[in-house]
Protein backbone atom coordinates (compact mmCIF):
# COMPACT_ATOMS: atom_id res chain seq x y z
CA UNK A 1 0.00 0.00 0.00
CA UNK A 2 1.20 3.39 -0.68
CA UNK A 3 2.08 6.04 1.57
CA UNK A 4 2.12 9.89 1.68
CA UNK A 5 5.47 11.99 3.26
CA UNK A 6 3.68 15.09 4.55
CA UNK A 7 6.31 17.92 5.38
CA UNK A 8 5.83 20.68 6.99
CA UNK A 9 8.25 23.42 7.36
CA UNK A 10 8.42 26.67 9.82
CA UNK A 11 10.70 29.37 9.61
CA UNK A 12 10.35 33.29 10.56
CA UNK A 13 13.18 34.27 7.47
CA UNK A 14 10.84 33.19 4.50
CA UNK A 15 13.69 33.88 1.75
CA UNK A 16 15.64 30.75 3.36
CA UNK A 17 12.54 28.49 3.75
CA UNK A 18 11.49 29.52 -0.08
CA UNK A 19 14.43 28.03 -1.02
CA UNK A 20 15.09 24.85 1.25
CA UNK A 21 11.36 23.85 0.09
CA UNK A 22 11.93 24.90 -3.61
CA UNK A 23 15.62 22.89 -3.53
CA UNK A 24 13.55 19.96 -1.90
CA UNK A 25 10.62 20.17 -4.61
CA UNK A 26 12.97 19.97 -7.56
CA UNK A 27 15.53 17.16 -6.17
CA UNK A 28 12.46 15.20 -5.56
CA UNK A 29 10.76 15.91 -8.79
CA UNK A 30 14.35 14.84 -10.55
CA UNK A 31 14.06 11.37 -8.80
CA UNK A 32 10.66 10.67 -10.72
CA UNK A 33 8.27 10.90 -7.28
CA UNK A 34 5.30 12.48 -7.42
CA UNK A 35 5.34 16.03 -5.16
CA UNK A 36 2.34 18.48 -4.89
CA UNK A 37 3.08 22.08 -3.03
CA UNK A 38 4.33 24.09 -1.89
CA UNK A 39 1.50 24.99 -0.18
CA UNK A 40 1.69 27.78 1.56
CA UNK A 41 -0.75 28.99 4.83
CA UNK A 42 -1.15 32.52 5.74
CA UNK A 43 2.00 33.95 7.75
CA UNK A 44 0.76 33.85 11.88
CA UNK A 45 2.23 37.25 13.30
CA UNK A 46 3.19 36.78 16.82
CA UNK A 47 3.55 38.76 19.99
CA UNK A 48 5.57 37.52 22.88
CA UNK A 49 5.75 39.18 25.84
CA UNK A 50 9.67 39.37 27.88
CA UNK A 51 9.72 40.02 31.58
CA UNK A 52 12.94 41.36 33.05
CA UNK A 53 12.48 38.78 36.10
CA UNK A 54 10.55 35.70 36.97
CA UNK A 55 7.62 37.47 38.69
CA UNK A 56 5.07 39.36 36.60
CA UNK A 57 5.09 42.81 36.11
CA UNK A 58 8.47 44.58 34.96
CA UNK A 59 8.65 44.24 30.74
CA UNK A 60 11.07 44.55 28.14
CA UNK A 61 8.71 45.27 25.00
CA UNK A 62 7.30 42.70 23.14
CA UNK A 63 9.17 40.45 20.68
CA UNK A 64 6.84 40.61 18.07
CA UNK A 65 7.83 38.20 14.78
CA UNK A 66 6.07 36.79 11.64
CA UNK A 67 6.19 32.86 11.25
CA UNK A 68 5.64 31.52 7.55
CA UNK A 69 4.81 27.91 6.82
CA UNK A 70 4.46 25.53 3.61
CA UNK A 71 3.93 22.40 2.96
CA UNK A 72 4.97 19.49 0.63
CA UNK A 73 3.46 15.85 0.26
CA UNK A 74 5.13 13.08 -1.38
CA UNK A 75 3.33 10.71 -2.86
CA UNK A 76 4.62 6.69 -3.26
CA UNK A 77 8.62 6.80 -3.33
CA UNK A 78 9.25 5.50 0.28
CA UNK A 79 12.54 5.51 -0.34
CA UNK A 80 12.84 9.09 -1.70
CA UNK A 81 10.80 10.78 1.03
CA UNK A 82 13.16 8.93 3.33
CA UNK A 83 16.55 10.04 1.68
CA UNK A 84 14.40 13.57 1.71
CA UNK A 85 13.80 13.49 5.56
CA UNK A 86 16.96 12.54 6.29
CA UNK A 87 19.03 15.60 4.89
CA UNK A 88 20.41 18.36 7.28
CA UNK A 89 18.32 21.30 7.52
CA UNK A 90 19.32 25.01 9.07
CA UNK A 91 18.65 25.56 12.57
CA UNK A 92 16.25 28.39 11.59
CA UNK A 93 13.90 25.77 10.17
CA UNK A 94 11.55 23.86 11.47
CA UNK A 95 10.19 20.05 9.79
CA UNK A 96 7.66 18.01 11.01
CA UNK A 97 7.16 14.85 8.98
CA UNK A 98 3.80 12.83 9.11
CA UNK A 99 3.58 9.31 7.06
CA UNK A 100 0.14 8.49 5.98
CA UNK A 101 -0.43 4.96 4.58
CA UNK A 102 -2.82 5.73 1.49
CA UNK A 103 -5.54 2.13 1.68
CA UNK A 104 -7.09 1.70 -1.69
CA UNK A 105 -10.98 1.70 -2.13
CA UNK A 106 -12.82 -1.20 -1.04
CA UNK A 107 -10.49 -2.44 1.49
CA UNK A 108 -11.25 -4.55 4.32
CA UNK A 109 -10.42 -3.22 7.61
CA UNK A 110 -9.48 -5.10 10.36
């Protein structure tokens, strides 16, 4: 049964993670697997607060960052979604991998 290689990548400089997911998209497109995305979700703009000690009250001002995300699925090609997964990525992205094993129509579960 096939599976699906669901990546997910996080990063808060979007010119790097444009190009680690673009890089990834075209080695895995030169191995012959099938890979739909990038997707891409709407940027989440966040707003953390820093306090100068442990007890509430005294602030530094808010760190206040944008965090962009897309997404990539690979289709079939266990063993180039593994080769994929396995490659170093920079510290200032984040992956999260999710396998999905695809069941065709009509078949019995247990």
């Amino acid at each position: 049964m096939p599976f699906v290689t669901k990546l997910t990548f996080q990063s808060g400089d979007k010119a790097v993670l444009d190009r680690i997911v673009g890089d990834l998209k075209q080695q895995v497109e030169k191995k012959g697997a099938d890979c739909r995305g990038p997707h891409a979700d709407q940027p989440k703009r966040l707003n953390i607060p820093q306090y100068r000690t442990l007890a509430p009250g005294d602030e530094f001002s808010a760190w206040d960052y944008t965090v962009y995300t897309r997404r990539l699925e690979i289709h079939g090609a266990d063993e180039v979604a593994r080769t994929v997964t396995q490659r170093p990525f920079p510290d200032s992205v984040h992956v999260e991998v999710e396998v999905e094993q695809k069941k065709p129509l009509g078949h019995r579960r247990n």
